[in-house]
PDB file of N, CA and C in Angstrom:
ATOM      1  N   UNK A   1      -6.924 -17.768  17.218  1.00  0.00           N
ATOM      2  CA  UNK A   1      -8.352 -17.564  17.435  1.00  0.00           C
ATOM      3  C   UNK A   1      -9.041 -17.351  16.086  1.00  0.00           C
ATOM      4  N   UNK A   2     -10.297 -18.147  15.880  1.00  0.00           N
ATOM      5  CA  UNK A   2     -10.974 -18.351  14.714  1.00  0.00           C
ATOM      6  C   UNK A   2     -11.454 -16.555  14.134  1.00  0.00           C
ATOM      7  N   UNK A   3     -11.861 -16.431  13.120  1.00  0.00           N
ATOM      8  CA  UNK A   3     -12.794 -14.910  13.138  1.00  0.00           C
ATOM      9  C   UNK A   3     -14.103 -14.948  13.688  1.00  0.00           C
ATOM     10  N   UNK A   4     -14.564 -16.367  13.459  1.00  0.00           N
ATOM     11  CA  UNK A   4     -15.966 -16.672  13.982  1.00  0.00           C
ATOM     12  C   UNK A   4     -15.852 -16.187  15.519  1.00  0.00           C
ATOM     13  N   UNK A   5     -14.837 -16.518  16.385  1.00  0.00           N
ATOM     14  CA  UNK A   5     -15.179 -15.914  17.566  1.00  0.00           C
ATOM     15  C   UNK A   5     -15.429 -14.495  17.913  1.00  0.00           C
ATOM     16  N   UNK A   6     -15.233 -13.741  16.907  1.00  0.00           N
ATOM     17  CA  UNK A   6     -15.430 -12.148  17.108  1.00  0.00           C
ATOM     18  C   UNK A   6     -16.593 -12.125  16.623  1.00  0.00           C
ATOM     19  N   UNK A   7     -17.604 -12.970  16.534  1.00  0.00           N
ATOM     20  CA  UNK A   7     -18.447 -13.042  15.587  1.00  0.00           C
ATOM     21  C   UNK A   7     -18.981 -12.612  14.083  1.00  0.00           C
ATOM     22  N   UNK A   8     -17.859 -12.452  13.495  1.00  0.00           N
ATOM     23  CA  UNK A   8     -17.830 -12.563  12.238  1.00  0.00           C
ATOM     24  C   UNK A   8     -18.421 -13.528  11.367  1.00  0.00           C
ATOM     25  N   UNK A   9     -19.887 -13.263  10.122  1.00  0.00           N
ATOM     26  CA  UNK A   9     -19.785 -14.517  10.016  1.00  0.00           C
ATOM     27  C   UNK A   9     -19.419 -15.396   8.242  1.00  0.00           C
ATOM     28  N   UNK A  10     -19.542 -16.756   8.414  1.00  0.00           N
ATOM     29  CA  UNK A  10     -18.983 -17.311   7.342  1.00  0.00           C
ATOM     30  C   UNK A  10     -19.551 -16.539   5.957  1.00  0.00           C
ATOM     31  N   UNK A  11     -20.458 -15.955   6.254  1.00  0.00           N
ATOM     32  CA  UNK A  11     -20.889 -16.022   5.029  1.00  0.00           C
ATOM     33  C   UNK A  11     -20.279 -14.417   4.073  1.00  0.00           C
ATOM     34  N   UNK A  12     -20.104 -13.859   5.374  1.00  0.00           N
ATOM     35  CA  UNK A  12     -19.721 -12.915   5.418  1.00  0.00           C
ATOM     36  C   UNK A  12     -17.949 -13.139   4.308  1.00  0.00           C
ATOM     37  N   UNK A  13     -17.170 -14.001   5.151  1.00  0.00           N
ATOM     38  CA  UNK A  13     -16.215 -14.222   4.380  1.00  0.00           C
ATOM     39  C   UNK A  13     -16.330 -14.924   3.305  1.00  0.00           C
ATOM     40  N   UNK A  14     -16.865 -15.709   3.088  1.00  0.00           N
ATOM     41  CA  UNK A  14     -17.089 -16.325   1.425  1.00  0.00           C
ATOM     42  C   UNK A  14     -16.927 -15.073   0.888  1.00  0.00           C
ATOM     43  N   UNK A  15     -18.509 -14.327   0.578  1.00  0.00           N
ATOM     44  CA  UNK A  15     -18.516 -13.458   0.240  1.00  0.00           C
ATOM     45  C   UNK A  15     -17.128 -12.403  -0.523  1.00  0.00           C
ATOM     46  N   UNK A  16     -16.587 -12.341   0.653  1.00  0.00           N
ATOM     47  CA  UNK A  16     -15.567 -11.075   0.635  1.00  0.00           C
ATOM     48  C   UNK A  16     -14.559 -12.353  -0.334  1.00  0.00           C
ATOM     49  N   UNK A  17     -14.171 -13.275   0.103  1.00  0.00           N
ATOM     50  CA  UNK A  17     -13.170 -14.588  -0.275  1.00  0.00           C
ATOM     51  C   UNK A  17     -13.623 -14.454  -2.208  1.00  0.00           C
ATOM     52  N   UNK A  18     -14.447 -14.201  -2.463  1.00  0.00           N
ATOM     53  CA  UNK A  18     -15.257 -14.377  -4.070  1.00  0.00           C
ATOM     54  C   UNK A  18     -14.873 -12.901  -4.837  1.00  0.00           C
ATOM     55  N   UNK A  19     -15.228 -12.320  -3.936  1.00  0.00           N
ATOM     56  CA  UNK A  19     -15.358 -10.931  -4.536  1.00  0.00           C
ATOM     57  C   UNK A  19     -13.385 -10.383  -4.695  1.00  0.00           C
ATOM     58  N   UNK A  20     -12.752 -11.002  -3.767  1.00  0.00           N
ATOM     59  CA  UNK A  20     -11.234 -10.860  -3.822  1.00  0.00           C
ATOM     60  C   UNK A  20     -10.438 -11.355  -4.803  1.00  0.00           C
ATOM     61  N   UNK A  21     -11.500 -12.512  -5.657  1.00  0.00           N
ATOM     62  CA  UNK A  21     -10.817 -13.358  -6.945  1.00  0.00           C
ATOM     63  C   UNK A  21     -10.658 -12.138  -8.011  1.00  0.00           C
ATOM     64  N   UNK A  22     -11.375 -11.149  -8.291  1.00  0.00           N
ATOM     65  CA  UNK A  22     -11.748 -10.151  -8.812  1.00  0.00           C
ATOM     66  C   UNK A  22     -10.726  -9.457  -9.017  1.00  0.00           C
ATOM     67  N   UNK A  23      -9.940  -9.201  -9.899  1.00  0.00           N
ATOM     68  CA  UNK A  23      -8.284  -8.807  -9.989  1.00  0.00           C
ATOM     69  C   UNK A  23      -8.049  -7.151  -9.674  1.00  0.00           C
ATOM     70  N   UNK A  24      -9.201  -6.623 -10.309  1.00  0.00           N
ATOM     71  CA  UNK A  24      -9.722  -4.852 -10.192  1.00  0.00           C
ATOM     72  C   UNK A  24     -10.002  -5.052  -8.801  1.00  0.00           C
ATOM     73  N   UNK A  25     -10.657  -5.726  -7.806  1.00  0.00           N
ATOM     74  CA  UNK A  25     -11.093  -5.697  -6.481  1.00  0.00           C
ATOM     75  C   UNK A  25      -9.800  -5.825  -6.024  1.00  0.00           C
ATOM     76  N   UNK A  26      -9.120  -6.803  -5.908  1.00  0.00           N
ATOM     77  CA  UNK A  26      -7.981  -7.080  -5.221  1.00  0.00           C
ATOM     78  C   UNK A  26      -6.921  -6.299  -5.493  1.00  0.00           C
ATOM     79  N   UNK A  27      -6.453  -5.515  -6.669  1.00  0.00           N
ATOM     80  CA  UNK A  27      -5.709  -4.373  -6.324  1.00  0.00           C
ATOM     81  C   UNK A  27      -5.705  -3.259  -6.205  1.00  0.00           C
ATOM     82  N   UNK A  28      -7.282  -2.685  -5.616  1.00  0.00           N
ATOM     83  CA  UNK A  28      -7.711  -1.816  -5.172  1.00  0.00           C
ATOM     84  C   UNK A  28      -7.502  -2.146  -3.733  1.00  0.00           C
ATOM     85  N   UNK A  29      -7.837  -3.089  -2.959  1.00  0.00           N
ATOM     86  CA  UNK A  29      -7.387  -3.723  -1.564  1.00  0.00           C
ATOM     87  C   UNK A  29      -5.741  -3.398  -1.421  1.00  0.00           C
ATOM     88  N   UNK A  30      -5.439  -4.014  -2.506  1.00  0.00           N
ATOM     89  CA  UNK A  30      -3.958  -3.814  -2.172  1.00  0.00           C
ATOM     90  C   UNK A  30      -3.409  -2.338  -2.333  1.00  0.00           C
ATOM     91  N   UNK A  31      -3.562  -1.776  -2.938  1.00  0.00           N
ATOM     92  CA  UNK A  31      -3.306  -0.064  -2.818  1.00  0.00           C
ATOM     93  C   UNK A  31      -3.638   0.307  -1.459  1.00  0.00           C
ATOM     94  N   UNK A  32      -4.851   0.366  -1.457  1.00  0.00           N
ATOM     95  CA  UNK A  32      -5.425   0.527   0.457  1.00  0.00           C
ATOM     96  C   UNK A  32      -4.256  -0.035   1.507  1.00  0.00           C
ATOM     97  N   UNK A  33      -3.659  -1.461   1.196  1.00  0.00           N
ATOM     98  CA  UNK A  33      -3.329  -1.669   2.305  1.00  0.00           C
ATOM     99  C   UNK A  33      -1.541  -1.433   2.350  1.00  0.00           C
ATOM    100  N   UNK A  34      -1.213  -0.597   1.014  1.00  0.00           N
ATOM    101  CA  UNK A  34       0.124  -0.035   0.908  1.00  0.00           C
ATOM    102  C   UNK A  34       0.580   0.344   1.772  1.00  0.00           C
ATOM    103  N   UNK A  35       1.609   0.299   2.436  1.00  0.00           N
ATOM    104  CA  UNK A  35       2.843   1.002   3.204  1.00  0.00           C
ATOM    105  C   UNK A  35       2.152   1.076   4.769  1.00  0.00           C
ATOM    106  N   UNK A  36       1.114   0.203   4.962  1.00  0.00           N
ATOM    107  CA  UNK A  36       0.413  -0.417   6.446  1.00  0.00           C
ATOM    108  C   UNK A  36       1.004  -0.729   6.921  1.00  0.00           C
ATOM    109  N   UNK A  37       1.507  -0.271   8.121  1.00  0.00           N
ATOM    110  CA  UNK A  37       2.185  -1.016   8.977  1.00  0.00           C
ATOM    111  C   UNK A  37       1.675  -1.783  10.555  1.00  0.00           C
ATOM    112  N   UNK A  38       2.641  -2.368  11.199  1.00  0.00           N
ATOM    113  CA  UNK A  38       2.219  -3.111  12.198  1.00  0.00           C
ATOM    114  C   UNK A  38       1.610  -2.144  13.233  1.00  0.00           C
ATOM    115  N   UNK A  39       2.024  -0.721  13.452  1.00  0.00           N
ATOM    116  CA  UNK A  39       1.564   0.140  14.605  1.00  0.00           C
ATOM    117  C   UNK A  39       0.264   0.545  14.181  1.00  0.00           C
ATOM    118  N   UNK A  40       0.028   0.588  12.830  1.00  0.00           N
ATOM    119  CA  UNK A  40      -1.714   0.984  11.937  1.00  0.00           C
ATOM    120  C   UNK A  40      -2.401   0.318  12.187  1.00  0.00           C
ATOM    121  N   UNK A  41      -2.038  -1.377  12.477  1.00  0.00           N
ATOM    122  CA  UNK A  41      -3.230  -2.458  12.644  1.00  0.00           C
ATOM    123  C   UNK A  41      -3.539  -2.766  13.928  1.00  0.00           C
ATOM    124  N   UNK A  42      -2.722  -1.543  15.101  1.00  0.00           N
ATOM    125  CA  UNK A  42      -2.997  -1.435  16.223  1.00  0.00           C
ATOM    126  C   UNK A  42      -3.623  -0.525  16.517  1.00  0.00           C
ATOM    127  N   UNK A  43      -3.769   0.324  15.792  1.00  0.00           N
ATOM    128  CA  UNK A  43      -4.521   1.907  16.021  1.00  0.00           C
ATOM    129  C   UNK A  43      -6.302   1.525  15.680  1.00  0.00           C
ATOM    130  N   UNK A  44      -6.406   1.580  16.389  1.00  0.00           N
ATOM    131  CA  UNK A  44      -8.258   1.189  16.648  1.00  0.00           C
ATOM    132  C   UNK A  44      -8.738   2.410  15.127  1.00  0.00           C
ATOM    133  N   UNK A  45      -8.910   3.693  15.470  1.00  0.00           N
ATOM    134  CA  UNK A  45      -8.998   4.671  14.635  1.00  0.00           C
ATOM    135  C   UNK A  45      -9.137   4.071  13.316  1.00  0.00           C
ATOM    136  N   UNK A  46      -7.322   3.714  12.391  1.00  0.00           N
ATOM    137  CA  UNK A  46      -6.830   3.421  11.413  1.00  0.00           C
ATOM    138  C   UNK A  46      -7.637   2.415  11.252  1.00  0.00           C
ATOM    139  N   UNK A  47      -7.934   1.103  11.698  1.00  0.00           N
ATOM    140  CA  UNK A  47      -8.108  -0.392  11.331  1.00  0.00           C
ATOM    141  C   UNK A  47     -10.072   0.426  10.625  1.00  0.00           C
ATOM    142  N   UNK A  48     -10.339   1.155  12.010  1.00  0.00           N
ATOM    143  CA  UNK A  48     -11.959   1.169  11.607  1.00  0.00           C
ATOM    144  C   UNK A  48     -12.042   1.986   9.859  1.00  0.00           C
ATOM    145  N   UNK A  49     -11.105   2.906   9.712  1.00  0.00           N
ATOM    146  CA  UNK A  49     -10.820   3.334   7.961  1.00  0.00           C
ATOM    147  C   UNK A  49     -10.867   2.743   7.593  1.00  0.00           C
ATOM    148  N   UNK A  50      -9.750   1.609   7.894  1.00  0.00           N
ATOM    149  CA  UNK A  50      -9.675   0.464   6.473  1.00  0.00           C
ATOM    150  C   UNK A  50     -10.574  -0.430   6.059  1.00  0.00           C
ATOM    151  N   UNK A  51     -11.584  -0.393   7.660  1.00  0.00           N
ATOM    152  CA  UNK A  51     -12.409  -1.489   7.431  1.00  0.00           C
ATOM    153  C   UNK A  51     -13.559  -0.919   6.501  1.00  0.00           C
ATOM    154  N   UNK A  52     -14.163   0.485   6.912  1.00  0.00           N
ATOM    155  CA  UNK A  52     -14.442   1.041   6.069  1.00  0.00           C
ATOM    156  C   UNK A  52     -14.488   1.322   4.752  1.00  0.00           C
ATOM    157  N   UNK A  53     -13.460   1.331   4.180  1.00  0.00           N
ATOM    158  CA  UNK A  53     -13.049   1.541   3.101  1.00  0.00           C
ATOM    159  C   UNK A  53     -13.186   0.784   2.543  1.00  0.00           C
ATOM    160  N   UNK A  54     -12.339  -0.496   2.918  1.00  0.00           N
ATOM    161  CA  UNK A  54     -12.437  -1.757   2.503  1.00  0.00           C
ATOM    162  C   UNK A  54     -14.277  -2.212   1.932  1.00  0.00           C
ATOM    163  N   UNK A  55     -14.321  -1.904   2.978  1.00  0.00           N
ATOM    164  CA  UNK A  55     -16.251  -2.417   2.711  1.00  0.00           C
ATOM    165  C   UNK A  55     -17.144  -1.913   1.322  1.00  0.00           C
ATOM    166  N   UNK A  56     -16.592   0.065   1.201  1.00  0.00           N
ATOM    167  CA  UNK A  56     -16.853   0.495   0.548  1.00  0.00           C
ATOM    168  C   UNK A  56     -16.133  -0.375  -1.292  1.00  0.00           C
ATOM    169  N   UNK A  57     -14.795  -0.642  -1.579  1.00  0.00           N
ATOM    170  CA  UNK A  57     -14.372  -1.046  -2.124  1.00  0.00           C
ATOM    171  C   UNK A  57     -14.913  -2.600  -2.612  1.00  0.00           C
ATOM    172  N   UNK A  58     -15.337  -3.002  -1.743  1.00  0.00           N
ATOM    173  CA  UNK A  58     -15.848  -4.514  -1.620  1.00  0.00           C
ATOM    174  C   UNK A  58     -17.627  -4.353  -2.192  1.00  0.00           C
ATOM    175  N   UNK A  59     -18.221  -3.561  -1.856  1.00  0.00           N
ATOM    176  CA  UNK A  59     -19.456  -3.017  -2.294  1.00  0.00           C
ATOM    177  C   UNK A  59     -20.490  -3.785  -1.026  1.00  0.00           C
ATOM    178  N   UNK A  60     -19.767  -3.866   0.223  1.00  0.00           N
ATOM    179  CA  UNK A  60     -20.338  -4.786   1.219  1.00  0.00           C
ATOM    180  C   UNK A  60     -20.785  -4.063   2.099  1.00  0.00           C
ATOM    181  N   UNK A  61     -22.321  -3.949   2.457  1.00  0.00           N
ATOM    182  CA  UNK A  61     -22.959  -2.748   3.899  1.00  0.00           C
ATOM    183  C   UNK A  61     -22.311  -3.883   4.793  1.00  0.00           C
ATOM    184  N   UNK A  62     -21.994  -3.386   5.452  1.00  0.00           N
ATOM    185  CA  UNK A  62     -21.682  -3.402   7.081  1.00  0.00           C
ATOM    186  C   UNK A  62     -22.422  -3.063   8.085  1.00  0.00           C
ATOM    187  N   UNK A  63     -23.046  -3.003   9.257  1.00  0.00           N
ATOM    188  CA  UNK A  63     -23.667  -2.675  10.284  1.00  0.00           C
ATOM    189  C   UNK A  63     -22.600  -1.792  11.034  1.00  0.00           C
ATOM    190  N   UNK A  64     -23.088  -1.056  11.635  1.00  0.00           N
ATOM    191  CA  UNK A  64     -22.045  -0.866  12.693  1.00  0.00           C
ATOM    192  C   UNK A  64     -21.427  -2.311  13.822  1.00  0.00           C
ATOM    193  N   UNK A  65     -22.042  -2.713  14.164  1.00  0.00           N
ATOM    194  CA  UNK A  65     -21.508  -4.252  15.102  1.00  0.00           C
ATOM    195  C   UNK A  65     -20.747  -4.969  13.851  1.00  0.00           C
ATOM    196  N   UNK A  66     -20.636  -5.329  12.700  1.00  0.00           N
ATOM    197  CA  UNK A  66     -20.095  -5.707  12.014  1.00  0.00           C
ATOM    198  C   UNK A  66     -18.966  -4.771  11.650  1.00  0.00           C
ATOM    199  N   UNK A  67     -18.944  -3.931  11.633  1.00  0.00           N
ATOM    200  CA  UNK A  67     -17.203  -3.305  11.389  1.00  0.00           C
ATOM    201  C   UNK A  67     -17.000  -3.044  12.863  1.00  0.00           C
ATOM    202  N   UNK A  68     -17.496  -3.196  13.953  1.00  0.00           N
ATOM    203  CA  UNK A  68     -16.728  -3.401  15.440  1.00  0.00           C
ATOM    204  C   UNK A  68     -15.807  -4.505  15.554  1.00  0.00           C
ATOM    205  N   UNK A  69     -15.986  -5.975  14.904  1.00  0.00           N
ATOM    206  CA  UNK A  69     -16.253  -7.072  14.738  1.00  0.00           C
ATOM    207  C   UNK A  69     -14.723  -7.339  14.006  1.00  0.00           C
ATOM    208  N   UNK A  70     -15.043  -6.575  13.313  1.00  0.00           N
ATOM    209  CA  UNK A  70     -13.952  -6.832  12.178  1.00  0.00           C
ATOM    210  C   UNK A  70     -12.544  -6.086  12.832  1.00  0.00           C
ATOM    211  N   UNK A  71     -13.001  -4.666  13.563  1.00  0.00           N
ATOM    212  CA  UNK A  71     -11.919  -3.958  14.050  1.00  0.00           C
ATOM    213  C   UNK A  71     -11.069  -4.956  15.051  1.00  0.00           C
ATOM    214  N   UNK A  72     -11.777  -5.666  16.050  1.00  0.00           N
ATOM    215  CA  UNK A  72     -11.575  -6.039  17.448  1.00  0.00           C
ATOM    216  C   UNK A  72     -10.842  -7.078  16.848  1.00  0.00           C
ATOM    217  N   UNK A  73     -11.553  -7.995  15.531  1.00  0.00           N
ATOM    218  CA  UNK A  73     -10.769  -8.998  15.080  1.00  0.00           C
ATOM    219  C   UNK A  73      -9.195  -8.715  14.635  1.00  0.00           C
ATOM    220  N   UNK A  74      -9.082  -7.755  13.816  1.00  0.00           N
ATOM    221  CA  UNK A  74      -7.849  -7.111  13.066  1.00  0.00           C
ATOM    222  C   UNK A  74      -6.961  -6.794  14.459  1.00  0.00           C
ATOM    223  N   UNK A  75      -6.933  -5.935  15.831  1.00  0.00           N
ATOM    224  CA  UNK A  75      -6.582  -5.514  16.517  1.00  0.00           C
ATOM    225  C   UNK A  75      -6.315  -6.675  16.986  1.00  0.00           C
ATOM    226  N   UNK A  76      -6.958  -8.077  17.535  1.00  0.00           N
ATOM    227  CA  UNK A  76      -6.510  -8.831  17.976  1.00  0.00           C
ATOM    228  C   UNK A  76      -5.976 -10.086  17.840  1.00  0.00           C
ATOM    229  N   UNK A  77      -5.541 -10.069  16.249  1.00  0.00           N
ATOM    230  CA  UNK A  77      -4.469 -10.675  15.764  1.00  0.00           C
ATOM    231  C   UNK A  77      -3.094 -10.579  15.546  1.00  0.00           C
ATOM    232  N   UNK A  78      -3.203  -9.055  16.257  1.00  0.00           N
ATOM    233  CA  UNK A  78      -1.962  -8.579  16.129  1.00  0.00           C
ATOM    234  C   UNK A  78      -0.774  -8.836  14.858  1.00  0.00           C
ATOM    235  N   UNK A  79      -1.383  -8.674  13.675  1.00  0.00           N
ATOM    236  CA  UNK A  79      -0.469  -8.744  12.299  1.00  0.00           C
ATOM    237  C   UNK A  79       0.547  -8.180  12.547  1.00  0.00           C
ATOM    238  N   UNK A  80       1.218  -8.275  12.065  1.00  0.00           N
ATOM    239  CA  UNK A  80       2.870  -7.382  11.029  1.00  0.00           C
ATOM    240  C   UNK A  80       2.971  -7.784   9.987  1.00  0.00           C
ATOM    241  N   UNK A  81       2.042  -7.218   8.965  1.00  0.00           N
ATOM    242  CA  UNK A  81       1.783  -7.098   7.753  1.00  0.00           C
ATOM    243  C   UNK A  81       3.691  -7.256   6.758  1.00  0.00           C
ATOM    244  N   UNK A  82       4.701  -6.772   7.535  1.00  0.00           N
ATOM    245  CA  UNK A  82       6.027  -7.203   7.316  1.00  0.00           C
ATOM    246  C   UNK A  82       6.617  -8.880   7.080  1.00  0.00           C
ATOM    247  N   UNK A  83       6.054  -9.370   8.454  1.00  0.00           N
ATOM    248  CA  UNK A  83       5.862 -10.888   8.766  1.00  0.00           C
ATOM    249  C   UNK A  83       5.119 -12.113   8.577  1.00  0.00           C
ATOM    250  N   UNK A  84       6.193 -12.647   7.419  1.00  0.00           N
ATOM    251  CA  UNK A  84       5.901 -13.158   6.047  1.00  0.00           C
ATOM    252  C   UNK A  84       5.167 -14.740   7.297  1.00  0.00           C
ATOM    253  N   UNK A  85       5.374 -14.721   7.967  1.00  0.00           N
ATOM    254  CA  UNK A  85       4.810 -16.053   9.257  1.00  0.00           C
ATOM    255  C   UNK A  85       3.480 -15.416   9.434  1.00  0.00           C
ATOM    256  N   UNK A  86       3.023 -14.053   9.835  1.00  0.00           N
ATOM    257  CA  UNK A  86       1.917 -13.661   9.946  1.00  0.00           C
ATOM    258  C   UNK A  86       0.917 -13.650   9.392  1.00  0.00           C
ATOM    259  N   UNK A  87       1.666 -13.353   7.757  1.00  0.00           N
ATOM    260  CA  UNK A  87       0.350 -13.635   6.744  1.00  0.00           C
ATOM    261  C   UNK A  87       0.224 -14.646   6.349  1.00  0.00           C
ATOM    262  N   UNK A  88       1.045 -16.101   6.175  1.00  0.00           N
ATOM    263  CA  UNK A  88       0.599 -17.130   5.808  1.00  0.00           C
ATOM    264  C   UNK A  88      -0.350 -17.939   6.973  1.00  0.00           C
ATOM    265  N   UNK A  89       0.092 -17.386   8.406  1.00  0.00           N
ATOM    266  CA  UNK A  89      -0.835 -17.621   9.294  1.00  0.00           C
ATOM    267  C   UNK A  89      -2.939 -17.552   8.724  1.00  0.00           C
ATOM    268  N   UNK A  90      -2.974 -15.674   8.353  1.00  0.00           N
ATOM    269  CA  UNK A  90      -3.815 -15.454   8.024  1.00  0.00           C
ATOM    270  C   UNK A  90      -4.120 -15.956   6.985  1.00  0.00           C
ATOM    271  N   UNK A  91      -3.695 -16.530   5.670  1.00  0.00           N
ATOM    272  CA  UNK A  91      -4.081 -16.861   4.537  1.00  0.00           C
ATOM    273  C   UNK A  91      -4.579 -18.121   4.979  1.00  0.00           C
ATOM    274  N   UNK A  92      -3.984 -18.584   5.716  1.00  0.00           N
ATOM    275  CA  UNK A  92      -4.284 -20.513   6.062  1.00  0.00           C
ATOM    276  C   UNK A  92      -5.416 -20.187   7.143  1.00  0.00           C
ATOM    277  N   UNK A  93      -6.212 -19.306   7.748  1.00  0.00           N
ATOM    278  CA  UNK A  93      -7.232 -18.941   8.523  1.00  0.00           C
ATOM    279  C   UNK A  93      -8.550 -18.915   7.510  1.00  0.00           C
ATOM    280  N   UNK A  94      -8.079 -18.144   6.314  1.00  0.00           N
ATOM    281  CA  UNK A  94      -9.072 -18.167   5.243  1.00  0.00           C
ATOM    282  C   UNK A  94      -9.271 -18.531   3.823  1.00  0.00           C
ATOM    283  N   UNK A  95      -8.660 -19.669   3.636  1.00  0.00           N
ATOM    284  CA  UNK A  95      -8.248 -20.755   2.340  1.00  0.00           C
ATOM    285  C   UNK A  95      -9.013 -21.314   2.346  1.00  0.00           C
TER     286      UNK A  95
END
């Protein structure tokens, strides 16, 4: 399932996709998403932090419906951030 169907939108990911080239951005993301596991990206709670955070890190306002958006999306991709099939899934979603 696309992100667009959670209504997420493109521009939204460019955006974030540009700002991730950013080597200081991107391993600040990656610290955040240290030692995450698959039961975290199920925890509604956890995902809405990261998304949070993330946003904050990214320097991106969010709406509230836009980090719902993002949660429902994350929750219903069901990652395992372990499962090296999972993330090339996701990388090839947003390449």
């Amino acid at each position: 399932m696309s992100y667009q169907q959670y209504g997420i939108s493109p521009q939204l990911v460019e955006r974030v996709k540009t700002k991730m080239k950013n080597s200081a951005v991107k391993e600040r993301i990656k610290k955040l998403m240290d030692g995450v596991t698959k039961a975290d990206l199920q925890n509604r709670p956890t995902v809405h932090r990261l998304v949070k955070s993330s946003a904050v890190i990214l320097h991106e306002k969010l709406t509230p419906a836009q980090e719902e958006q993002l949660v429902s999306f994350v929750i219903g991709q069901r990652i395992d951030p372990n499962n090296t099939f999972h993330l090339i899934k996701l990388w090839g979603m947003f390449r």
